[in-house]
C-alpha atoms as a PDB file:
ATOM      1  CA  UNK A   1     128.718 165.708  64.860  1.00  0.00           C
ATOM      2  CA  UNK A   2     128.470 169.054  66.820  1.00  0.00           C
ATOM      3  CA  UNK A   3     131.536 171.813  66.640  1.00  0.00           C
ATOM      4  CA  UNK A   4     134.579 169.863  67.483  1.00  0.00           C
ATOM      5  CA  UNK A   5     132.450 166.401  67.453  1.00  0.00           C
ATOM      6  CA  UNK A   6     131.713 166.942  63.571  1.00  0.00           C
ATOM      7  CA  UNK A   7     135.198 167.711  62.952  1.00  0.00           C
ATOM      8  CA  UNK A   8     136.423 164.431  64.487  1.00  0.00           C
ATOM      9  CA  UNK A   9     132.912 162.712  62.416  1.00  0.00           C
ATOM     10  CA  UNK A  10     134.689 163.948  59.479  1.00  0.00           C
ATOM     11  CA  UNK A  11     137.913 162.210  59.874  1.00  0.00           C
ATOM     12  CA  UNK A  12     136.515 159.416  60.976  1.00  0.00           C
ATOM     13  CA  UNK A  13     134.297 159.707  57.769  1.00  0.00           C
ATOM     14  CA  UNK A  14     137.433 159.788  55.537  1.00  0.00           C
ATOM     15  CA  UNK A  15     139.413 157.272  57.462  1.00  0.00           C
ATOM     16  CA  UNK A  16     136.336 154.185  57.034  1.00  0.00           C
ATOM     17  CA  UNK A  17     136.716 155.798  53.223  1.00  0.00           C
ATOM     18  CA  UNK A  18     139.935 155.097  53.279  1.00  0.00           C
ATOM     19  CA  UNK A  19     139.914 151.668  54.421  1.00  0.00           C
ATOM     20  CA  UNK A  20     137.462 150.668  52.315  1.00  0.00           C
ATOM     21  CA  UNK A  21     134.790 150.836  54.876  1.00  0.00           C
ATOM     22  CA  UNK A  22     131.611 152.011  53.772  1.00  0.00           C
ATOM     23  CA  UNK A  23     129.463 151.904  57.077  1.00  0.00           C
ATOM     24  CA  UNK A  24     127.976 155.228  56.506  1.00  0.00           C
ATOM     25  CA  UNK A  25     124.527 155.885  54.959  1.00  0.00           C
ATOM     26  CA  UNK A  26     125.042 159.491  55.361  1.00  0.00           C
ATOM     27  CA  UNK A  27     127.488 162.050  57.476  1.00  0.00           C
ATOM     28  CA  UNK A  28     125.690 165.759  59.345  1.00  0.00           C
ATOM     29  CA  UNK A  29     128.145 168.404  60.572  1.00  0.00           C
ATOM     30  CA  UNK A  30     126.774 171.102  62.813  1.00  0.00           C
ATOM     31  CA  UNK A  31     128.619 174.391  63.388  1.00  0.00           C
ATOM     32  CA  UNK A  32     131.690 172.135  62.046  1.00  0.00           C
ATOM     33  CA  UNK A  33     135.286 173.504  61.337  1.00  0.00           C
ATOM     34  CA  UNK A  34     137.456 171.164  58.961  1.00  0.00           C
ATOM     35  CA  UNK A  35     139.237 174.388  57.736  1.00  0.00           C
ATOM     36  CA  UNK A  36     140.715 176.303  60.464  1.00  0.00           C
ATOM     37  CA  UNK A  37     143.053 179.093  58.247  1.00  0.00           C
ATOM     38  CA  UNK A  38     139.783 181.407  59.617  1.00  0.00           C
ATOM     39  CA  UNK A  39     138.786 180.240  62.927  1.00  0.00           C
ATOM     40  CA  UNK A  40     136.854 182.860  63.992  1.00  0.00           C
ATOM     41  CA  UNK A  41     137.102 184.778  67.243  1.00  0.00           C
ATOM     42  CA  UNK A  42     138.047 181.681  68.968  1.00  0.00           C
ATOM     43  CA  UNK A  43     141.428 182.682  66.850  1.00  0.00           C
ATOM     44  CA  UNK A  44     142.134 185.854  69.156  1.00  0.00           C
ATOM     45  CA  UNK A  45     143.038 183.206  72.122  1.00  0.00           C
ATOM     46  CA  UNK A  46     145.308 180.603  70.339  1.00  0.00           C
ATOM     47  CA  UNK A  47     148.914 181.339  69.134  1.00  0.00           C
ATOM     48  CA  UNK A  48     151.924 179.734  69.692  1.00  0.00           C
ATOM     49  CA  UNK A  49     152.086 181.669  73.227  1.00  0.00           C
ATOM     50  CA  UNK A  50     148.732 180.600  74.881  1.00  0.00           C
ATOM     51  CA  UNK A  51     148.946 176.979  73.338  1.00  0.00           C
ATOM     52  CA  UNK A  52     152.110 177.139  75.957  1.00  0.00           C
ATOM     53  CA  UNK A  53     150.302 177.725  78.588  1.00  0.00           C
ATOM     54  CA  UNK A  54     147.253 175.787  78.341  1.00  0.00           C
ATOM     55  CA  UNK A  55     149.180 172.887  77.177  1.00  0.00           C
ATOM     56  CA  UNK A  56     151.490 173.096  80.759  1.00  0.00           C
ATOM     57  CA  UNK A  57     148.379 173.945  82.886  1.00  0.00           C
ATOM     58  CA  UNK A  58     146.834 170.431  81.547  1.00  0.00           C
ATOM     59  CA  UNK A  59     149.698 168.589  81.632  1.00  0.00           C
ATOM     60  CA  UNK A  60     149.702 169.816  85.255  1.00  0.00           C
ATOM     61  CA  UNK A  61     146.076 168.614  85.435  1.00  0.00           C
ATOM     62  CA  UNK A  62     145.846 165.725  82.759  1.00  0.00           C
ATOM     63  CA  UNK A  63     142.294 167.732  81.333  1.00  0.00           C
ATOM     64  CA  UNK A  64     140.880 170.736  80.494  1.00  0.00           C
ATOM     65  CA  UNK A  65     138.512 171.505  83.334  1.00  0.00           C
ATOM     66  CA  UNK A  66     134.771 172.248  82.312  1.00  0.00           C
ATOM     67  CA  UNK A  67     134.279 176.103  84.133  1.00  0.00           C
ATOM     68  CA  UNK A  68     138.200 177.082  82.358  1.00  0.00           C
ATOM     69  CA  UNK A  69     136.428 175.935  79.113  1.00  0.00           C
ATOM     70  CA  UNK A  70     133.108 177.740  79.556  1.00  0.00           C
ATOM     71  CA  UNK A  71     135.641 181.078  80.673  1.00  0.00           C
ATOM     72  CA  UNK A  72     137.082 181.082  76.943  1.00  0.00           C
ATOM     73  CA  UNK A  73     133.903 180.485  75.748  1.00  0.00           C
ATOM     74  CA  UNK A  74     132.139 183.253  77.989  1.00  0.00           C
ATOM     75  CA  UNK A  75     135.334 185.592  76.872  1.00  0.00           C
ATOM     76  CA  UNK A  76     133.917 185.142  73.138  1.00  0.00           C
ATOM     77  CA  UNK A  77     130.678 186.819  73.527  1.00  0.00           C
ATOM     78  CA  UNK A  78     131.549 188.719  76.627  1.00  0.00           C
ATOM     79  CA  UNK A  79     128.737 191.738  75.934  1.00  0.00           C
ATOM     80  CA  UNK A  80     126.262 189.201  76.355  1.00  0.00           C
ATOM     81  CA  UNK A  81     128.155 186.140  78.488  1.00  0.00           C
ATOM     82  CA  UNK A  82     130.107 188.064  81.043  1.00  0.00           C
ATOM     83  CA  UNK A  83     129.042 192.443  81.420  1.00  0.00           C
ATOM     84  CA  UNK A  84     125.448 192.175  80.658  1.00  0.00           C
ATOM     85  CA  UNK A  85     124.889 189.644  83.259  1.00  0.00           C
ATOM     86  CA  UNK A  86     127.426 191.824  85.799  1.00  0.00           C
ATOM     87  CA  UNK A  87     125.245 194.755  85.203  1.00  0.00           C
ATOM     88  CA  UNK A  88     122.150 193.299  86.097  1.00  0.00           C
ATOM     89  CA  UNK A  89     123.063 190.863  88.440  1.00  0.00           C
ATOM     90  CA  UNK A  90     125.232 192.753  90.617  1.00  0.00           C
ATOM     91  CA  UNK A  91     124.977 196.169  89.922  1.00  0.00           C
ATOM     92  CA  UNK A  92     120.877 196.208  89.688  1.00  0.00           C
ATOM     93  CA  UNK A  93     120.054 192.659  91.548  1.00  0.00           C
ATOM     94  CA  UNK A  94     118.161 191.321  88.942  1.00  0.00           C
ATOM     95  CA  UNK A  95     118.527 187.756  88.690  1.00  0.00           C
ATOM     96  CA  UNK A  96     118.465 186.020  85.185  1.00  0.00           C
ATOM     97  CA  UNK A  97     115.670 183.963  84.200  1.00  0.00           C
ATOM     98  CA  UNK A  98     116.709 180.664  84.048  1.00  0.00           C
ATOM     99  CA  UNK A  99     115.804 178.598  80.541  1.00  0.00           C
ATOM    100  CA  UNK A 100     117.372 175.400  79.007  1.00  0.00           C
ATOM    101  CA  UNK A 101     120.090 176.837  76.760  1.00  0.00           C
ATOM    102  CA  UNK A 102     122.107 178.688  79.406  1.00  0.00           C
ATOM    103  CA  UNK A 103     121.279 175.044  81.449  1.00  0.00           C
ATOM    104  CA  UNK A 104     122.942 173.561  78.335  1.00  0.00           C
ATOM    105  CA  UNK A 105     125.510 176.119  78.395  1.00  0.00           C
ATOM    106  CA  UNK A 106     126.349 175.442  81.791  1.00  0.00           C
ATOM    107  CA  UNK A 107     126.528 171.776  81.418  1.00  0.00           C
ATOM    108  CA  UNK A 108     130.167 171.517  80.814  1.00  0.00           C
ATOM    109  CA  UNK A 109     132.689 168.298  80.928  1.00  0.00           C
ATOM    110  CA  UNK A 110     136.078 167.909  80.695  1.00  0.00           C
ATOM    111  CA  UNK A 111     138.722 167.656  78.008  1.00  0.00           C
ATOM    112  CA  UNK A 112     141.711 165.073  77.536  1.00  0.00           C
ATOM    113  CA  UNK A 113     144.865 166.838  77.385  1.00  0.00           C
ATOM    114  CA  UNK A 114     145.702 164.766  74.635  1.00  0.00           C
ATOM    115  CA  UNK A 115     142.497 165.621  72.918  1.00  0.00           C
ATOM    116  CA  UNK A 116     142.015 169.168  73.003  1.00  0.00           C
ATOM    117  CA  UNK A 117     146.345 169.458  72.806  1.00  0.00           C
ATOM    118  CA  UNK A 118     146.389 167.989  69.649  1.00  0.00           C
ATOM    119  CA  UNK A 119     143.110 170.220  68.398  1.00  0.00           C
ATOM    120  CA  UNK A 120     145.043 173.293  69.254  1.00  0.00           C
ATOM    121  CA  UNK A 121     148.220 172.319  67.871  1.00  0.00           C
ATOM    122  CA  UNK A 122     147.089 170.548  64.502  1.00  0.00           C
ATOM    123  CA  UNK A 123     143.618 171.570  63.523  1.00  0.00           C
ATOM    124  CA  UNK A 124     143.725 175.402  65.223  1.00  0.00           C
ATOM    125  CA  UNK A 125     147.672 176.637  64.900  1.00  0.00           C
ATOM    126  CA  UNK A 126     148.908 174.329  62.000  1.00  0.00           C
ATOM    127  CA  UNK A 127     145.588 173.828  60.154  1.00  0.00           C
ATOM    128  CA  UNK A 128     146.651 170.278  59.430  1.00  0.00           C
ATOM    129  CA  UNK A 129     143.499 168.436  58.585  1.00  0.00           C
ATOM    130  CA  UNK A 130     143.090 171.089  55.403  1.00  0.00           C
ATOM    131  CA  UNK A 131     145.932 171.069  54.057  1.00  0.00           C
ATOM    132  CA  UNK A 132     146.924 167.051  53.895  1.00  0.00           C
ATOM    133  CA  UNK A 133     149.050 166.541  57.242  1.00  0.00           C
ATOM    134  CA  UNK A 134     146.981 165.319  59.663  1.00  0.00           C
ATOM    135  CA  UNK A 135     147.340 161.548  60.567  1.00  0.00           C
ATOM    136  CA  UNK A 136     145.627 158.832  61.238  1.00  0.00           C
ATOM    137  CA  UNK A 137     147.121 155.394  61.588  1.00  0.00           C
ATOM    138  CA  UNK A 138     150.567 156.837  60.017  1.00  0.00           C
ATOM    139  CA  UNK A 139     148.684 158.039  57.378  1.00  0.00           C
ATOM    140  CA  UNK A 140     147.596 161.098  56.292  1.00  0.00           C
ATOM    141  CA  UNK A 141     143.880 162.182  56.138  1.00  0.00           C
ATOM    142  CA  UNK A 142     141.968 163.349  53.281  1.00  0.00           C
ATOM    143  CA  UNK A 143     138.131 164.677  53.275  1.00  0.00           C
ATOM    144  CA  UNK A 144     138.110 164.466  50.021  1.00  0.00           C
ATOM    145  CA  UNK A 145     138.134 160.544  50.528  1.00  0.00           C
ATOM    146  CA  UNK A 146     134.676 160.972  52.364  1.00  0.00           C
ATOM    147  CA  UNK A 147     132.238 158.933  50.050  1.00  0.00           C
ATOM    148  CA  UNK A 148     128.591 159.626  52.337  1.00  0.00           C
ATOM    149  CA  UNK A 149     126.572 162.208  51.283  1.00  0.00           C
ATOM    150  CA  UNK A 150     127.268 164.819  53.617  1.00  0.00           C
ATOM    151  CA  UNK A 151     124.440 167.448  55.267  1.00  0.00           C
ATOM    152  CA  UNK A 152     125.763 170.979  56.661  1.00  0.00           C
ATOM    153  CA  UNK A 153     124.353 173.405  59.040  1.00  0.00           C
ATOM    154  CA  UNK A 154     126.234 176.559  59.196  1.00  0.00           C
ATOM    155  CA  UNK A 155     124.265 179.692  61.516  1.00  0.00           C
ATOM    156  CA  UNK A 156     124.212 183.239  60.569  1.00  0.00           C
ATOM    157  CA  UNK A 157     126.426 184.784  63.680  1.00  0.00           C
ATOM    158  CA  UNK A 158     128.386 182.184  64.858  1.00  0.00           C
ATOM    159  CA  UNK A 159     131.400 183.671  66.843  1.00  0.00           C
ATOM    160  CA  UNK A 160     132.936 179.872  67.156  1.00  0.00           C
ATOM    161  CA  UNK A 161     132.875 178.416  63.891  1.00  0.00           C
ATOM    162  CA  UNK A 162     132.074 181.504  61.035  1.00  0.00           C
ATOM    163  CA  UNK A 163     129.600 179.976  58.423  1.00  0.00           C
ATOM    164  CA  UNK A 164     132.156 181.374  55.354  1.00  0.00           C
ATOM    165  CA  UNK A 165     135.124 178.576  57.197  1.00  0.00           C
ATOM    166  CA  UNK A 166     132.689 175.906  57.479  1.00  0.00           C
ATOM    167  CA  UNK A 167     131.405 176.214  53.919  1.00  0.00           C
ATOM    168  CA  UNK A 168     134.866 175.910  52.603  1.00  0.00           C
ATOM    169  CA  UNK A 169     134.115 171.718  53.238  1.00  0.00           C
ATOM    170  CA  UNK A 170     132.916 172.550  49.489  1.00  0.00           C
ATOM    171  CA  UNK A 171     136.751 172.476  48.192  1.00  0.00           C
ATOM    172  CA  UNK A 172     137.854 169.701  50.403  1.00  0.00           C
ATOM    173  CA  UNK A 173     134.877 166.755  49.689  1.00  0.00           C
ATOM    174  CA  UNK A 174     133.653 166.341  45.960  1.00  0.00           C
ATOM    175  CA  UNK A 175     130.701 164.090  46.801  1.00  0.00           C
ATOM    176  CA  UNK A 176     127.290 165.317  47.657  1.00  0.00           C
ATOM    177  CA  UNK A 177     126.767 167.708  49.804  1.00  0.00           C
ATOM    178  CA  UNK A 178     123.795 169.802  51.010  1.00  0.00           C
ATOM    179  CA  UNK A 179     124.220 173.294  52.778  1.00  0.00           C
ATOM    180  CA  UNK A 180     121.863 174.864  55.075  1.00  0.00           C
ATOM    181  CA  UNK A 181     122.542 178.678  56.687  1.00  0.00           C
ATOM    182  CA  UNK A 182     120.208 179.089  59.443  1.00  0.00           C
ATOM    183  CA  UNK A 183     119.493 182.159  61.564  1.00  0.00           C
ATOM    184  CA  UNK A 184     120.970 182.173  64.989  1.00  0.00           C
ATOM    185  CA  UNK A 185     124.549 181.500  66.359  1.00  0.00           C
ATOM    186  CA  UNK A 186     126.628 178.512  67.281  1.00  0.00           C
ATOM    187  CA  UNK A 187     124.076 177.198  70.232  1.00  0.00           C
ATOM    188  CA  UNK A 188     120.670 178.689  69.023  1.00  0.00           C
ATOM    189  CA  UNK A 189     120.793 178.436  65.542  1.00  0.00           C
ATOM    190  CA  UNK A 190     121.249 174.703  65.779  1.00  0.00           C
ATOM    191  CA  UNK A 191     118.963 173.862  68.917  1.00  0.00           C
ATOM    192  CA  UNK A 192     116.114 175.538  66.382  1.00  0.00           C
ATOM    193  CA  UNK A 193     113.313 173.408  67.013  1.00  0.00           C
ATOM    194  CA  UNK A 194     109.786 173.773  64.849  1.00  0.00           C
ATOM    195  CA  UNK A 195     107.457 176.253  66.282  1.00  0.00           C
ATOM    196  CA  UNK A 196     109.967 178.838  67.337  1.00  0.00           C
ATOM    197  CA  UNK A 197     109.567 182.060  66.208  1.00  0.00           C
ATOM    198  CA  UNK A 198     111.756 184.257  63.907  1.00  0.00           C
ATOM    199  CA  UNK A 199     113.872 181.088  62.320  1.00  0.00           C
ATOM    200  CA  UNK A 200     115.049 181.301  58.799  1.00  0.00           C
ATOM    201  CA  UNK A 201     117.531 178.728  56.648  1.00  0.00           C
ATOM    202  CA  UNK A 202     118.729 178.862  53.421  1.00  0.00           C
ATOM    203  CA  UNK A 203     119.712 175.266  51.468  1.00  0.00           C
ATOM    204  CA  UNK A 204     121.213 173.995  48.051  1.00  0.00           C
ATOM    205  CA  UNK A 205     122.792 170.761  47.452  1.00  0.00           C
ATOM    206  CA  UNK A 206     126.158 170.625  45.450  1.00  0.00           C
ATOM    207  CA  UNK A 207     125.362 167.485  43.562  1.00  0.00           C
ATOM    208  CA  UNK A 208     128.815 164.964  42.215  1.00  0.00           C
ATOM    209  CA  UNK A 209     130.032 166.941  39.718  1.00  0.00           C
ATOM    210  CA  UNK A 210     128.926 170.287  40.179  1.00  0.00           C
ATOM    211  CA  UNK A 211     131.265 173.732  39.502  1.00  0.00           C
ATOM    212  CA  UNK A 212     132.332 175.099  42.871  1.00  0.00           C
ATOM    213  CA  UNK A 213     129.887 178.213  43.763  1.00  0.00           C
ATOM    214  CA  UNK A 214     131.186 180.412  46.161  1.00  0.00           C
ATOM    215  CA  UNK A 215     129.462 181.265  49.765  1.00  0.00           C
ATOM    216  CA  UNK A 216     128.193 184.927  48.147  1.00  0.00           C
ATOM    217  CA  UNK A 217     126.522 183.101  45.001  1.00  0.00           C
ATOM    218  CA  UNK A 218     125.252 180.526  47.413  1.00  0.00           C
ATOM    219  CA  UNK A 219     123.828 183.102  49.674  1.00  0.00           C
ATOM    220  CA  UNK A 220     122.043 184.957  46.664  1.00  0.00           C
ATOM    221  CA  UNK A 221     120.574 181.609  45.116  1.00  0.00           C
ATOM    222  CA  UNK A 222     120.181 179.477  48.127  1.00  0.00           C
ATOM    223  CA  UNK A 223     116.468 178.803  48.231  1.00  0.00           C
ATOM    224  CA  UNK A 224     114.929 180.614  51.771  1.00  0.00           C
ATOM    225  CA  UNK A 225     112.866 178.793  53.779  1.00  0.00           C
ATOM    226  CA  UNK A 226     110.815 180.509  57.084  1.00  0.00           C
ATOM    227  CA  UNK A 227     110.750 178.463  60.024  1.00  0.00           C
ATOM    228  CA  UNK A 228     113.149 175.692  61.458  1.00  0.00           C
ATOM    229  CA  UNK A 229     115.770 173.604  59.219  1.00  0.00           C
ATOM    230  CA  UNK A 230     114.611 170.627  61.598  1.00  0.00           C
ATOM    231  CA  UNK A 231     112.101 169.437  59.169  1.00  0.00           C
ATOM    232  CA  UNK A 232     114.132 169.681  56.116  1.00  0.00           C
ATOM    233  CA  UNK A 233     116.904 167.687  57.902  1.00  0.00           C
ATOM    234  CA  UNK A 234     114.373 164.912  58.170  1.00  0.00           C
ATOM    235  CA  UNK A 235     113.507 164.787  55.115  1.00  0.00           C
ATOM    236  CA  UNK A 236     117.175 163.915  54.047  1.00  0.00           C
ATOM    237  CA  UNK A 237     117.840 161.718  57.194  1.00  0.00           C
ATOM    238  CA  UNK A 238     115.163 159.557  55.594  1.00  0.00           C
ATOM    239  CA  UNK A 239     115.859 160.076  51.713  1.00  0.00           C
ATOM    240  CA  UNK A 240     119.316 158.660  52.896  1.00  0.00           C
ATOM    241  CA  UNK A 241     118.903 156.176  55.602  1.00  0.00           C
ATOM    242  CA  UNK A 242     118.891 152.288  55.355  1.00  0.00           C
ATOM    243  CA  UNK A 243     115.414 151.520  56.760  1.00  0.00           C
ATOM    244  CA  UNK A 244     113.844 151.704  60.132  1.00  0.00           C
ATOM    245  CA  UNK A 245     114.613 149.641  62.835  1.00  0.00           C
ATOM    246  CA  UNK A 246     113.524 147.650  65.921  1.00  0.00           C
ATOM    247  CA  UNK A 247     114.941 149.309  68.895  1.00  0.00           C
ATOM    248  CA  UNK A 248     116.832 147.419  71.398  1.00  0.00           C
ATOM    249  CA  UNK A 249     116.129 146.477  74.553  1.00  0.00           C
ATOM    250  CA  UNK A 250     116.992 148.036  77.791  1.00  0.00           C
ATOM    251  CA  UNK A 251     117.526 146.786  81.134  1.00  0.00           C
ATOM    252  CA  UNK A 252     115.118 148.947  83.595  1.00  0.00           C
ATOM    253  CA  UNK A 253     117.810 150.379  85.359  1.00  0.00           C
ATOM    254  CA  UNK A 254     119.461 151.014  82.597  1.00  0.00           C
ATOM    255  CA  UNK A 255     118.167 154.592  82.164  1.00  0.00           C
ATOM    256  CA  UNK A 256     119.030 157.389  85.769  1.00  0.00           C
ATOM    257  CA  UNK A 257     116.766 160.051  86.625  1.00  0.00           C
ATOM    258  CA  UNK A 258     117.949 163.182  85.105  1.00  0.00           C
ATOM    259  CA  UNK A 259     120.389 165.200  85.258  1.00  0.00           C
ATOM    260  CA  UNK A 260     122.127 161.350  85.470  1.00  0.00           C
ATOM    261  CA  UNK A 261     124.047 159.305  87.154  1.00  0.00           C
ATOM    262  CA  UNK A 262     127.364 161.008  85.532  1.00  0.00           C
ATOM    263  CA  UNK A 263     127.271 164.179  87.304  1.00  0.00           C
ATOM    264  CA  UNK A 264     127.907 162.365  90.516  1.00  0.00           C
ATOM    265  CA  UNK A 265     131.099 160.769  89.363  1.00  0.00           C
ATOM    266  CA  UNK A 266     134.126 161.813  90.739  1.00  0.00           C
END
């Protein structure tokens, strides 16, 4: 699960826990928020005031629409996003070379209003899931619950999710769990694939049991590792996975020629 997708992977995680459902060989957060108390810059946009406002522009709408998403986001990192880009594109006419993460970045989709409502109001203003109130079947949820081993990714300068508020899912699980720090932010530190130059990642594993060590001893004794965190995520996908295999078969049109056959939905 990626940003917002891990968070809902991890109460998912701890709802099959607490049913008694143990379908998970193992659980990876990316860039993941579970407690929101320091939410980053993404903070300086929500209070009680803009939640208003978003929440009557999307009731007006039923969604979130993808380019009023990508403005927050855009707003974040606006040096980079929104001036730097003005400067050269307008003031000098230089156009920006195109490449696949501001593709990805541009690749936006919509969000429920109930969905991203209830993220603002529970997880973001009322930092529910942390603290024991948020719900699930009448119920209320608790990480701690989550038996899988768990992997983390947390990047260096991420303006979304800091790597200090993700690596706080230390005090709310008590099973295994293994940490990585990479170099980059929120987009490029994960999409970090082998070969690319100047990547870095740090990585411990808080074993069943362990004392709690706190994100500046885990920065000091974190073993450091040049290169990707790819491989080393391998590595556990297969120390914890149930086996191999045989894929299933598809239909030949099954598959559309890319960018696929959702973008032309209405």
């Amino acid at each position: 699960g990626y940003c917002l997708g891990g968070t809902l992977l991890a109460i998912a995680a701890a709802w099959l826990a607490r049913e008694h459902r143990d379908d998970l060989s193992g659980v990876t957060l990316f860039a993941t928020g579970t407690d929101f108390e320091v939410p980053g810059e993404l903070g300086l946009f929500i209070d009680d005031s803009a939640f208003a406002t978003i929440d009557a522009l999307m009731r007006r709408q039923g969604y979130l629409d993808g380019p009023q998403m990508t403005t927050a986001f855009q707003m974040l990192h606006a040096r980079d996003l929104v001036w730097s880009r003005m400067l050269g594109e307008y003031l000098l006419g230089k156009r920006a070379r195109p490449n696949d993460l501001i593709a990805w970045n541009r690749d936006t989709t919509r969000l429920p209003h109930r969905l991203h409502a209830d993220t603002l109001r529970s997880l973001f203003l009322r930092n529910d899931l942390a603290e024991g109130r948020y719900c699930v079947g009448g119920e209320p949820i608790a990480l701690a619950d989550i038996a899988a081993p768990l992997f983390m990714v947390g990047t260096e300068h991420d303006h979304v999710t800091p790597w200090r508020s993700a690596y706080k899912l230390h005090l709310l699980t008590r099973g295994e769990l293994t940490f990585v720090l990479t170099s980059g932010g929120h987009n490029a530190g994960i999409v970090s694939e082998p070969g690319h130059p100047r990547r870095r990642y740090r990585v411990a594993t808080r074993v069943p049991g362990a004392r709690y060590r706190d994100p500046d001893r885990y920065l000091a004794e974190a073993t450091l590792h040049e290169g990707s965190w790819w491989p080393c995520w391998f590595d556990w996908l297969a120390g914890h996975a149930s086996g191999q295999r045989e894929a299933r078969a598809l239909p030949a049109d099954a598959l559309a020629d890319a960018p696929g056959a959702y973008v032309l939905e209405p």
